[in-house]
N, C-alpha and C. Protein backbone atom coordinates (compact mmCIF):
# COMPACT_ATOMS: atom_id res chain seq x y z
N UNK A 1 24.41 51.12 7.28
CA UNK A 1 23.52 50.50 6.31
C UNK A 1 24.06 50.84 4.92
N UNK A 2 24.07 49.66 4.12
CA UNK A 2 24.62 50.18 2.78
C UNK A 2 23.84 51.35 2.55
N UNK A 3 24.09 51.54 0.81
CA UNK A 3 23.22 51.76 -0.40
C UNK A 3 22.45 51.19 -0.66
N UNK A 4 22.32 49.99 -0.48
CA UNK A 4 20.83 48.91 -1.16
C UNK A 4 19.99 48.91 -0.49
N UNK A 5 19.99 48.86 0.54
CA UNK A 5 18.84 49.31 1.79
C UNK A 5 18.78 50.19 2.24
N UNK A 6 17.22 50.92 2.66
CA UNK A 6 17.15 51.74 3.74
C UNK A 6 16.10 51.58 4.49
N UNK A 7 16.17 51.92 5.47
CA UNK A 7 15.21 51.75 6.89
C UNK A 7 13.73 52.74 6.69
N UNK A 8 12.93 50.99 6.58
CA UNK A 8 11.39 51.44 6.87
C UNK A 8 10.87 51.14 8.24
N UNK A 9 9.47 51.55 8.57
CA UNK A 9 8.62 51.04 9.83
C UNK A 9 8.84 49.68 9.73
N UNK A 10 8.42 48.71 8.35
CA UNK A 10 8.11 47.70 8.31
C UNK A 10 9.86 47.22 8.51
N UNK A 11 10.94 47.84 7.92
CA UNK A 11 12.40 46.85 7.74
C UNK A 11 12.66 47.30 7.11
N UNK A 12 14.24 47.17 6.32
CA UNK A 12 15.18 47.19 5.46
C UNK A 12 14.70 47.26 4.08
N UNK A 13 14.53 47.82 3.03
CA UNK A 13 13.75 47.46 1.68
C UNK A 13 15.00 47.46 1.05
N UNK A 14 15.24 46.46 -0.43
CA UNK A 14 16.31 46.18 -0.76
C UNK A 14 15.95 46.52 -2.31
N UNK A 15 17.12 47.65 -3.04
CA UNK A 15 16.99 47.68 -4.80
C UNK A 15 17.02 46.51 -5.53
N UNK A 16 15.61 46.15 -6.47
CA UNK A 16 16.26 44.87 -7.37
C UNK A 16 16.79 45.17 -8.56
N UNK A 17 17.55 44.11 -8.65
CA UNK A 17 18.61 44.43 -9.69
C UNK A 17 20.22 44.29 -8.87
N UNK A 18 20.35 44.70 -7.86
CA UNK A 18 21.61 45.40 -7.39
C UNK A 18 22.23 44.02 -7.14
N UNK A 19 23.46 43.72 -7.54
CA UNK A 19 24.04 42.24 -7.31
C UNK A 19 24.03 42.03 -5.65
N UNK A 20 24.19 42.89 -4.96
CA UNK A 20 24.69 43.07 -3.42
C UNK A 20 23.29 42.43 -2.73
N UNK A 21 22.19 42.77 -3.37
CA UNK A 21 21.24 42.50 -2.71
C UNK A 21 21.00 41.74 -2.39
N UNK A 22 21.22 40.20 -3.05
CA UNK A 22 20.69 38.77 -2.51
C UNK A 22 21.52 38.68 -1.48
N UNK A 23 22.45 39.05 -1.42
CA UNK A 23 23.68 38.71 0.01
C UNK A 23 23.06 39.46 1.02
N UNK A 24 22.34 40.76 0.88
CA UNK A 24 22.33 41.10 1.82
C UNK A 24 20.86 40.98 2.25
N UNK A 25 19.87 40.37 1.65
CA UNK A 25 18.98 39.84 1.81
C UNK A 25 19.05 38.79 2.59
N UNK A 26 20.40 37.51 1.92
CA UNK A 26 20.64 36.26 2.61
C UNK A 26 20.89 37.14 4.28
N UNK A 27 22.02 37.65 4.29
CA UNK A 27 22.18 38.02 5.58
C UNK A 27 21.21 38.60 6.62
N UNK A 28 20.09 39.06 5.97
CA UNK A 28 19.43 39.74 7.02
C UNK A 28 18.21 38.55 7.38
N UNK A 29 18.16 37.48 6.56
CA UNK A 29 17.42 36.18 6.74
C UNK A 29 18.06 35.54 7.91
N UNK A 30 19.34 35.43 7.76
CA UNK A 30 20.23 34.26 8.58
C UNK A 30 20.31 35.08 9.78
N UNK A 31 19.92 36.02 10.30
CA UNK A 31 20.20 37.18 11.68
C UNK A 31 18.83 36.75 12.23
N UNK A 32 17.76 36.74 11.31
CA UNK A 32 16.63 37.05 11.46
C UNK A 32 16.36 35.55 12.15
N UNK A 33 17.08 34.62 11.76
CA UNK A 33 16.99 32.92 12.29
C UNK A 33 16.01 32.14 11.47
N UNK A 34 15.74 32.99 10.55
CA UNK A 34 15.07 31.79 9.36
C UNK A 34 15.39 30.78 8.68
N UNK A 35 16.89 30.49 8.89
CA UNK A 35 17.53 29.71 7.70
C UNK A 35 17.71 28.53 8.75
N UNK A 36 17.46 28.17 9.69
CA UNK A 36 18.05 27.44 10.35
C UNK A 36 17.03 25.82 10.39
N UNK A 37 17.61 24.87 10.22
CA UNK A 37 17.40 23.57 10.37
C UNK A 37 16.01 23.16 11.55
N UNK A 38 14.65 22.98 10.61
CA UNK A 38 13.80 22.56 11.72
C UNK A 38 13.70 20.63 11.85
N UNK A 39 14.46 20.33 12.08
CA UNK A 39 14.57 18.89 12.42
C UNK A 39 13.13 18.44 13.00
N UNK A 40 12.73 18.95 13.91
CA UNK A 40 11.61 18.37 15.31
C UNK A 40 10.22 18.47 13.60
N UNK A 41 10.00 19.45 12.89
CA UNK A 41 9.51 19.78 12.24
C UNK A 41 8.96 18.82 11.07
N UNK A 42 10.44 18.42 10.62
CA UNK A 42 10.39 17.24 9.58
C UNK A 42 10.36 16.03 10.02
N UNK A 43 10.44 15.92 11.25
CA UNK A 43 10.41 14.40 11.85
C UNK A 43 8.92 14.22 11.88
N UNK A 44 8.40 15.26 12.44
CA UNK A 44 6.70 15.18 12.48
C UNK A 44 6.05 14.77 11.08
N UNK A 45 6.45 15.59 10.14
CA UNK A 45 5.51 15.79 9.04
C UNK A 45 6.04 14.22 8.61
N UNK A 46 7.28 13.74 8.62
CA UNK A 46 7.59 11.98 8.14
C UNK A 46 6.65 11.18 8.21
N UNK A 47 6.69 11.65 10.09
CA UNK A 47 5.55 10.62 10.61
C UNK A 47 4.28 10.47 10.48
N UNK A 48 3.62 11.89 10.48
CA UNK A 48 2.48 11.97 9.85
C UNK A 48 2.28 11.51 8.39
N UNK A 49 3.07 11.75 7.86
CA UNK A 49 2.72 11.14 6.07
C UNK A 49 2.67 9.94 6.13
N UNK A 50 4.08 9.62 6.85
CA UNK A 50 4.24 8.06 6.66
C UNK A 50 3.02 6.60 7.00
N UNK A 51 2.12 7.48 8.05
CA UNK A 51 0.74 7.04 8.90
C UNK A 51 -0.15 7.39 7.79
N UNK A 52 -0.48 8.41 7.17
CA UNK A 52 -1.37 8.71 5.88
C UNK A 52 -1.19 7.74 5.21
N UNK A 53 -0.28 6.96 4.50
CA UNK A 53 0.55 6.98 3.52
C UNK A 53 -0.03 4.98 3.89
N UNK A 54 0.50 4.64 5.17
CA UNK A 54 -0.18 3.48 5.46
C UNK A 54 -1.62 3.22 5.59
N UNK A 55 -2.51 4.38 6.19
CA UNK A 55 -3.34 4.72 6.27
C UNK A 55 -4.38 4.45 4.84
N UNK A 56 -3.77 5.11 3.89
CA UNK A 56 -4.02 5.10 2.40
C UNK A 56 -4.14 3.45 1.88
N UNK A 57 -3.09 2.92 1.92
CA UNK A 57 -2.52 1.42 1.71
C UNK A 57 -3.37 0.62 2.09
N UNK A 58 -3.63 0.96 3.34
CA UNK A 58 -4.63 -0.33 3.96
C UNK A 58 -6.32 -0.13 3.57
N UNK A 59 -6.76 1.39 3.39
CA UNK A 59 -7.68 2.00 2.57
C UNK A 59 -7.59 0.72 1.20
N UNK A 60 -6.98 1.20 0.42
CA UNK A 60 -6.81 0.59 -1.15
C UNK A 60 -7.00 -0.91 -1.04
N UNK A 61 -6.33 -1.85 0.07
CA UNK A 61 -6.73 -3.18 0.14
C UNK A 61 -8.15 -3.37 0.93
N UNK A 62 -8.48 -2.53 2.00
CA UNK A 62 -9.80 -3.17 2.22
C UNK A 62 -11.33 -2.73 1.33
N UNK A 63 -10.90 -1.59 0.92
CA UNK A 63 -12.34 -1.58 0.23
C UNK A 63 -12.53 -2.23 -1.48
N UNK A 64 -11.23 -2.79 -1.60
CA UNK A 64 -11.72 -4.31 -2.72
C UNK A 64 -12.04 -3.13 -3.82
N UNK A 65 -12.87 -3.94 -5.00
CA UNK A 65 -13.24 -3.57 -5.79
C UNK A 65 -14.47 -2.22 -5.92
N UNK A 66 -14.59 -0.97 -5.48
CA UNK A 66 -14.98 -0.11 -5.27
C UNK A 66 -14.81 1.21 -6.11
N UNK A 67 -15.90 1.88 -6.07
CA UNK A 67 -15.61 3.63 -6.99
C UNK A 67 -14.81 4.26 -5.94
N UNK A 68 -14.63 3.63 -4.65
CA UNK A 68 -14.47 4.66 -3.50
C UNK A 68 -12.78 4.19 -3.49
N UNK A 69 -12.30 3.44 -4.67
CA UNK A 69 -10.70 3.42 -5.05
C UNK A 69 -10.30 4.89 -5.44
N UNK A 70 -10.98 5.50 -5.97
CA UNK A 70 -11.03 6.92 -6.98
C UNK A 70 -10.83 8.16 -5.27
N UNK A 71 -11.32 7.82 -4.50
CA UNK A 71 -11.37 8.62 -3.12
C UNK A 71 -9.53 8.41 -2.67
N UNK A 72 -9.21 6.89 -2.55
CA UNK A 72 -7.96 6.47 -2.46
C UNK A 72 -6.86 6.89 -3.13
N UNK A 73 -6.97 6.96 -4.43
CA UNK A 73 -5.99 7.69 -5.46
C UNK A 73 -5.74 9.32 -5.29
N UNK A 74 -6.64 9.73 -5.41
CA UNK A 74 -6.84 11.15 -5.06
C UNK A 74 -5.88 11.30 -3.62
N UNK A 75 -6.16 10.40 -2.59
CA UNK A 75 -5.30 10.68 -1.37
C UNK A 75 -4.00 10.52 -1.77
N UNK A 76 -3.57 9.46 -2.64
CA UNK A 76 -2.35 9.07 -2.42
C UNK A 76 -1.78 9.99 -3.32
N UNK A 77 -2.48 10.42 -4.08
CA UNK A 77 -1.54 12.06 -5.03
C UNK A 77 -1.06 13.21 -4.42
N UNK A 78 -1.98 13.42 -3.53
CA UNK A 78 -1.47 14.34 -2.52
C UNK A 78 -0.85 14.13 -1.11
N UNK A 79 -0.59 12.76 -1.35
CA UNK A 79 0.75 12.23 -0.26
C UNK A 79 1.97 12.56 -1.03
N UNK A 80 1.63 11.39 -2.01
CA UNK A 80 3.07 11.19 -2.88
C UNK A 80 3.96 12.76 -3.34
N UNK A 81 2.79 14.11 -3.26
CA UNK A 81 3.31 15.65 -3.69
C UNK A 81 3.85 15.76 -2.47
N UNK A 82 3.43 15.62 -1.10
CA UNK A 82 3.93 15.99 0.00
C UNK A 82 5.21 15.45 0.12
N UNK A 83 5.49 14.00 -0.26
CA UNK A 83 6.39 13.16 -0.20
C UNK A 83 7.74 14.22 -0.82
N UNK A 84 7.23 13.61 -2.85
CA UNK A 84 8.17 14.98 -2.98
C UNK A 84 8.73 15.99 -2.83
N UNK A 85 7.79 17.00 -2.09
CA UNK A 85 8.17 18.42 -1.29
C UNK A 85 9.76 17.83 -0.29
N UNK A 86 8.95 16.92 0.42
CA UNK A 86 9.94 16.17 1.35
C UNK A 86 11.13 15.82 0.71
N UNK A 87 11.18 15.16 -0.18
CA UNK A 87 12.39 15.38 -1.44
C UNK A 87 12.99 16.72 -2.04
N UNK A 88 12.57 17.54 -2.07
CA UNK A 88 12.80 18.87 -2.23
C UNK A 88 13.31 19.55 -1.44
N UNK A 89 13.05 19.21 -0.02
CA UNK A 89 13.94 20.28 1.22
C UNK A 89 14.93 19.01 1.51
N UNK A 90 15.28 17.69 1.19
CA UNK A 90 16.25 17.09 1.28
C UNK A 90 17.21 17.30 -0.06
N UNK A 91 16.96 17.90 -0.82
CA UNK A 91 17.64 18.12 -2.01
C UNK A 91 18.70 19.54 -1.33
N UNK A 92 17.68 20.62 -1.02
CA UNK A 92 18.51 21.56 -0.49
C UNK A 92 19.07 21.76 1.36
N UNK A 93 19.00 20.50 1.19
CA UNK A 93 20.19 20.25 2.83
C UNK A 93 19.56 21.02 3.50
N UNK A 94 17.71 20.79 3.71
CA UNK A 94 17.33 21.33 4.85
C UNK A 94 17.15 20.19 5.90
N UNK A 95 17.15 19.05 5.66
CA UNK A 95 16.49 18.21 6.70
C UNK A 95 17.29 17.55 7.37
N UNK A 96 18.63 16.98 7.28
CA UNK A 96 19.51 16.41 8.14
C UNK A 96 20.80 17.05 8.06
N UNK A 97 21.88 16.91 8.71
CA UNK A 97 23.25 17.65 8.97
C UNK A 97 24.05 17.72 7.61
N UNK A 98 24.18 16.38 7.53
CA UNK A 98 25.16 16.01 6.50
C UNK A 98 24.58 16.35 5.30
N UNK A 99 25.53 16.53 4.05
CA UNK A 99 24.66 16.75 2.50
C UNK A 99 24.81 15.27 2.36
N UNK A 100 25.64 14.25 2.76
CA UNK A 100 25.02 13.12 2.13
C UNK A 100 23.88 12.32 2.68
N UNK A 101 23.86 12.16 3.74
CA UNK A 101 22.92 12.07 4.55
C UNK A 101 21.43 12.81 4.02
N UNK A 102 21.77 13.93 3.67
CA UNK A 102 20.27 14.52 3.04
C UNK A 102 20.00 13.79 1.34
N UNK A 103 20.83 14.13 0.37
CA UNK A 103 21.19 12.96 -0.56
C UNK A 103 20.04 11.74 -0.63
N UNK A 104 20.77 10.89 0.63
CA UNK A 104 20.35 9.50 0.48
C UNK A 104 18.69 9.44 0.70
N UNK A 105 18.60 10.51 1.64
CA UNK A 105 17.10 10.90 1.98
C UNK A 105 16.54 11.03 0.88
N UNK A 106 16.64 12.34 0.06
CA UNK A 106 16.23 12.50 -1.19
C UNK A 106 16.05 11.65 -2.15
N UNK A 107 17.43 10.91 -2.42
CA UNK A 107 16.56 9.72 -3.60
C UNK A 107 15.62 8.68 -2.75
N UNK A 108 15.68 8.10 -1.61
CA UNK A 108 14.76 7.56 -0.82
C UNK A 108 13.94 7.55 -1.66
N UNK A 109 13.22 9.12 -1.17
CA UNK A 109 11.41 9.57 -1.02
C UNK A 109 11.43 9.40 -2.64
N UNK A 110 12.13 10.33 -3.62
CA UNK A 110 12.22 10.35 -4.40
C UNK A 110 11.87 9.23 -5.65
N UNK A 111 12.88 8.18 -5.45
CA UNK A 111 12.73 6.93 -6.15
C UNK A 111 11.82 5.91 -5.86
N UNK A 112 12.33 5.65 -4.29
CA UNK A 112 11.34 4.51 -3.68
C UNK A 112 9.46 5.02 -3.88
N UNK A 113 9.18 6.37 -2.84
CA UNK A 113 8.20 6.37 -2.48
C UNK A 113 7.42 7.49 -3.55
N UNK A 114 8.14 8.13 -4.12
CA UNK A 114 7.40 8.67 -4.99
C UNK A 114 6.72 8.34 -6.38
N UNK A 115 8.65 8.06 -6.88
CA UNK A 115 8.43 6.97 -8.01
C UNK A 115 9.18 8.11 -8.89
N UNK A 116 9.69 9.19 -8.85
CA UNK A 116 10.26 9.71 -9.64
C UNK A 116 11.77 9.84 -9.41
N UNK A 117 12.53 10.12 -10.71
CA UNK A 117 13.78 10.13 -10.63
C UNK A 117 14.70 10.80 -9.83
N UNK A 118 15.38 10.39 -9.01
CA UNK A 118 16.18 11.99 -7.90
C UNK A 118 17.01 12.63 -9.27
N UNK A 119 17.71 11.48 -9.57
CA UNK A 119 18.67 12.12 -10.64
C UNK A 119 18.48 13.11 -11.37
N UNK A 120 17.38 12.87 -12.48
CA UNK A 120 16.67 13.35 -13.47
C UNK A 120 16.09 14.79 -13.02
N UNK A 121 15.61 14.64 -11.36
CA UNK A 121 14.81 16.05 -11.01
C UNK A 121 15.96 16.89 -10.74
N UNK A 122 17.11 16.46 -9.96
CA UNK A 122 18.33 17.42 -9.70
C UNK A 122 18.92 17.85 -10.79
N UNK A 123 18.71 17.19 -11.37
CA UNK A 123 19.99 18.32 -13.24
C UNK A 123 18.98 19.24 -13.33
N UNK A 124 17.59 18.71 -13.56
CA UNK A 124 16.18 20.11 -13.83
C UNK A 124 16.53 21.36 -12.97
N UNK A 125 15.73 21.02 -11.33
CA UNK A 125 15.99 21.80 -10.66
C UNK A 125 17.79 22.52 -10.19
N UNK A 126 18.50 21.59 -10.71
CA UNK A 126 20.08 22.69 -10.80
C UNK A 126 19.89 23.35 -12.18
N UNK A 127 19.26 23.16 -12.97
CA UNK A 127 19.49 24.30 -14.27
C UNK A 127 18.66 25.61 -13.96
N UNK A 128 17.45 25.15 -12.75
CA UNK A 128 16.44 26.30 -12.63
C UNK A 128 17.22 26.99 -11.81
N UNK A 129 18.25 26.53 -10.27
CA UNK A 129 18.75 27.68 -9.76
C UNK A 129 19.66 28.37 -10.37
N UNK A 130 20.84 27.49 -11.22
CA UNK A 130 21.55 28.48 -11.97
C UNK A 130 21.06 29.64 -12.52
N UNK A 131 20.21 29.70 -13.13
CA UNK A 131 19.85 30.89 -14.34
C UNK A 131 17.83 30.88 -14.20
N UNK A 132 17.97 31.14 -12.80
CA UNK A 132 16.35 31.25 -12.75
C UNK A 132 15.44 32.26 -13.53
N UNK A 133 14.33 31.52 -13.44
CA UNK A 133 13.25 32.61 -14.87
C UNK A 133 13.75 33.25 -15.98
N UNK A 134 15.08 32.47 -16.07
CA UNK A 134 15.70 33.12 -17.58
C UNK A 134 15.44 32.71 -18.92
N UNK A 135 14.52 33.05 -19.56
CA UNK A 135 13.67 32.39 -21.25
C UNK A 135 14.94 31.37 -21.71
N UNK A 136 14.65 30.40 -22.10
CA UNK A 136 15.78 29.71 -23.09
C UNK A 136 16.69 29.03 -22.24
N UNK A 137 16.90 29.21 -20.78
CA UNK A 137 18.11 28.56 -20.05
C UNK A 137 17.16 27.77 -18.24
N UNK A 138 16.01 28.34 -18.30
CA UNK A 138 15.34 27.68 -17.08
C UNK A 138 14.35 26.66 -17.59
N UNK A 139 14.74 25.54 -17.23
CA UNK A 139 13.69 24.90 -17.45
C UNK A 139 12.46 24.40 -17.41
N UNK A 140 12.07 24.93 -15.97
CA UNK A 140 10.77 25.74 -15.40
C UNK A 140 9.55 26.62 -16.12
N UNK A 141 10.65 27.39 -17.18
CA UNK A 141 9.40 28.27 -17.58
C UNK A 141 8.94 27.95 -18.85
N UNK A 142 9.78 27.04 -19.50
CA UNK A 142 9.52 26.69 -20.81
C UNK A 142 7.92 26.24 -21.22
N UNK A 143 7.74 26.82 -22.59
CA UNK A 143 6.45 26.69 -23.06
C UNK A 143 5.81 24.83 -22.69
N UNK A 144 4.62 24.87 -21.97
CA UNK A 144 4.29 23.69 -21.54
C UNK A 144 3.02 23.98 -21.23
N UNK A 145 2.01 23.22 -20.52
CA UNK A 145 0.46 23.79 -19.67
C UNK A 145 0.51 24.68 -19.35
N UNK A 146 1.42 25.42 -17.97
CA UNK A 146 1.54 26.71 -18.00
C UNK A 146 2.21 27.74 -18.45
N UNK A 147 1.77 29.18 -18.78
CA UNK A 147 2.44 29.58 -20.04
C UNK A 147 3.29 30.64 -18.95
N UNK A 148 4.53 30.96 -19.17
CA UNK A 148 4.65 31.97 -18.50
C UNK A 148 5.35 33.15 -18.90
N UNK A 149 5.15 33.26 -20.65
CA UNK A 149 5.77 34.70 -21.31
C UNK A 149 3.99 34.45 -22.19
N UNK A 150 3.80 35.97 -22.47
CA UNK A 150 2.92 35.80 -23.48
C UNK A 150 2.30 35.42 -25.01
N UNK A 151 4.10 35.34 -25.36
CA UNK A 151 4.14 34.80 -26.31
C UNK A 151 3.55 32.98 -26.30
N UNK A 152 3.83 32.46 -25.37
CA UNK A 152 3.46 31.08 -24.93
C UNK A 152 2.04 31.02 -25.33
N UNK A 153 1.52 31.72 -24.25
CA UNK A 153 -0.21 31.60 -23.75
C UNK A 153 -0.45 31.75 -25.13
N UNK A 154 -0.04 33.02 -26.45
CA UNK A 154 -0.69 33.32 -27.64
C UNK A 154 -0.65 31.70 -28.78
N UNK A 155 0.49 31.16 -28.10
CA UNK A 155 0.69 29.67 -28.90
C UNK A 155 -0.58 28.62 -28.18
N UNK A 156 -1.47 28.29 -27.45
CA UNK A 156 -2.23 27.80 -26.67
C UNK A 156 -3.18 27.11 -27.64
N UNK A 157 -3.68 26.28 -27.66
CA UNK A 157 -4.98 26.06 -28.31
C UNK A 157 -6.02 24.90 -27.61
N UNK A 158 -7.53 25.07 -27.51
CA UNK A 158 -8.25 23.89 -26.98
C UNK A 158 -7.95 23.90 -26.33
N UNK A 159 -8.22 22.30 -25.21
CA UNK A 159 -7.97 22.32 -23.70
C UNK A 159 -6.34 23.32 -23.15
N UNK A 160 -5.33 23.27 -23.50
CA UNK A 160 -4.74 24.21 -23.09
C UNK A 160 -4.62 25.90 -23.13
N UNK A 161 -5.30 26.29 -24.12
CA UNK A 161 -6.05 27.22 -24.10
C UNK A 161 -6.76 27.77 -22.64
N UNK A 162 -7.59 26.97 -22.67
CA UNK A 162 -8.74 26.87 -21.66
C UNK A 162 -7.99 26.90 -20.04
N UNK A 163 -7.20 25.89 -20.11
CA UNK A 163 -6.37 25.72 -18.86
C UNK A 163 -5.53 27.28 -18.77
N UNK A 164 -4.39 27.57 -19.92
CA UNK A 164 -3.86 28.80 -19.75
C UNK A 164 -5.07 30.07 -19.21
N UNK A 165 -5.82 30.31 -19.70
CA UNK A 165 -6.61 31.59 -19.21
C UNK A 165 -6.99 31.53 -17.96
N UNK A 166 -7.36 30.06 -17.15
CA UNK A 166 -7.23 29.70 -15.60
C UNK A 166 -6.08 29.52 -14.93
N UNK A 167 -5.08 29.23 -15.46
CA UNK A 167 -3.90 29.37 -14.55
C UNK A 167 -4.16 29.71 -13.33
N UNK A 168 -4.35 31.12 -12.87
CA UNK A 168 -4.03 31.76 -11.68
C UNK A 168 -4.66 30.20 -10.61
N UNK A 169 -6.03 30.15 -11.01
CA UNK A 169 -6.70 28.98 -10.27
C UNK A 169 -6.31 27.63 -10.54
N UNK A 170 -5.65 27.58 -11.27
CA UNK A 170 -5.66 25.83 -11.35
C UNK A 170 -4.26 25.20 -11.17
N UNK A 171 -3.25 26.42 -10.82
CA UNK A 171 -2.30 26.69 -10.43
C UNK A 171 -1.47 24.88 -9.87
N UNK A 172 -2.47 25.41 -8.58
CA UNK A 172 -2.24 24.01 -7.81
C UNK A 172 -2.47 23.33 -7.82
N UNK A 173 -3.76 22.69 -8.24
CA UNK A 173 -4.10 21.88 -8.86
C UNK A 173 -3.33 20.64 -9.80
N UNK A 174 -2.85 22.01 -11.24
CA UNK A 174 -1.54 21.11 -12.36
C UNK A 174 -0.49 20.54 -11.26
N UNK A 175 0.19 21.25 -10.32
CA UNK A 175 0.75 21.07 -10.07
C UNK A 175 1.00 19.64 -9.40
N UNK A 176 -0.79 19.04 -8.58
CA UNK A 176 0.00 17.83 -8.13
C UNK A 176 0.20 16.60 -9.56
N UNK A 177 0.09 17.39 -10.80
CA UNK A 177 0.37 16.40 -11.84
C UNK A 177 1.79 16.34 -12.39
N UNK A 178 2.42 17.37 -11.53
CA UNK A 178 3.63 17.61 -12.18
C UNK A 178 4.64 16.26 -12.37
N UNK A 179 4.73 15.40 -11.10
CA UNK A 179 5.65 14.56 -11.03
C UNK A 179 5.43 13.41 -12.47
């Protein structure tokens, strides 16, 4: 066992900070069989959305002119986030063999069914893995609705104000507004 780890009841505990560690973190993931391709997994959740998703559609045309459109929208926001997610593990070559093959997947859901840019989200999310939670270089944490240095939250005013001091709760919420 290196230096970076040592043996608990629970497992291996790893120093942060130590460059060695994410490798040997990765490694004790990939032993452990976590990293591995759930195909049967994502075929399900496709199909299931994809049935929501029609499900939703045929919702929106039969009940016509209705408040109970507002019930419909609400569904289809939290398809279209699922969708994305689904764009998100095709971004990182979890869902089919090939990276292009995952690719084509990705802008799919992405462009077609989501409605947002693949392009546009991959430069974002490649600037966030490069230099993650780093002030000034991630683009993730930058001052926006949620604040995530304190200097941010102290810049806040009115409804964002209000929203920043709920964060913890409304967390998920912002989030299906993100796209």
């Amino acid at each position: 066992m290196s230096s970076t780890a040592t043996l608990h009841p629970q497992g291996p505990t790893v120093k942060p900070g130590d460059p060695k560690s994410f490798f040997h973190v990765k490694k004790l993931v990939t032993e452990a069989g976590l990293v591995g391709r759930r195909r049967g997994h994502y075929l399900g959740l496709g199909i299931v959305l994809t049935v929501l998703l029609a499900g939703t559609v045929t919702g929106f045309i039969l009940l016509g002119d209705s408040w109970f459109q507002l019930l419909m929208a609400a569904a289809l926001g939290l398809l279209l986030t699922q969708f994305a997610f689904l764009a998100h593990e095709a971004a990182h070559r979890q869902i089919l063999a090939s990276h292009k093959r995952n690719d084509k997947l990705g802008q799919f859901l992405a462009n077609i069914v989501v409605g947002i840019s693949y392009q546009w989200w991959m430069n974002k999310h490649n600037k966030h893995h490069a230099t993650p939670n780093t002030v000034g270089k991630d683009p993730d944490i930058e001052w926006d609705t949620i604040s995530f240095q304190t200097e941010d939250a102290k810049r806040q005013r009115g409804l964002l104000k209000w929203i920043t001091n709920r964060q913890g709760y409304l967390f998920f919420p912002l989030l299906t507004l993100e796209g």
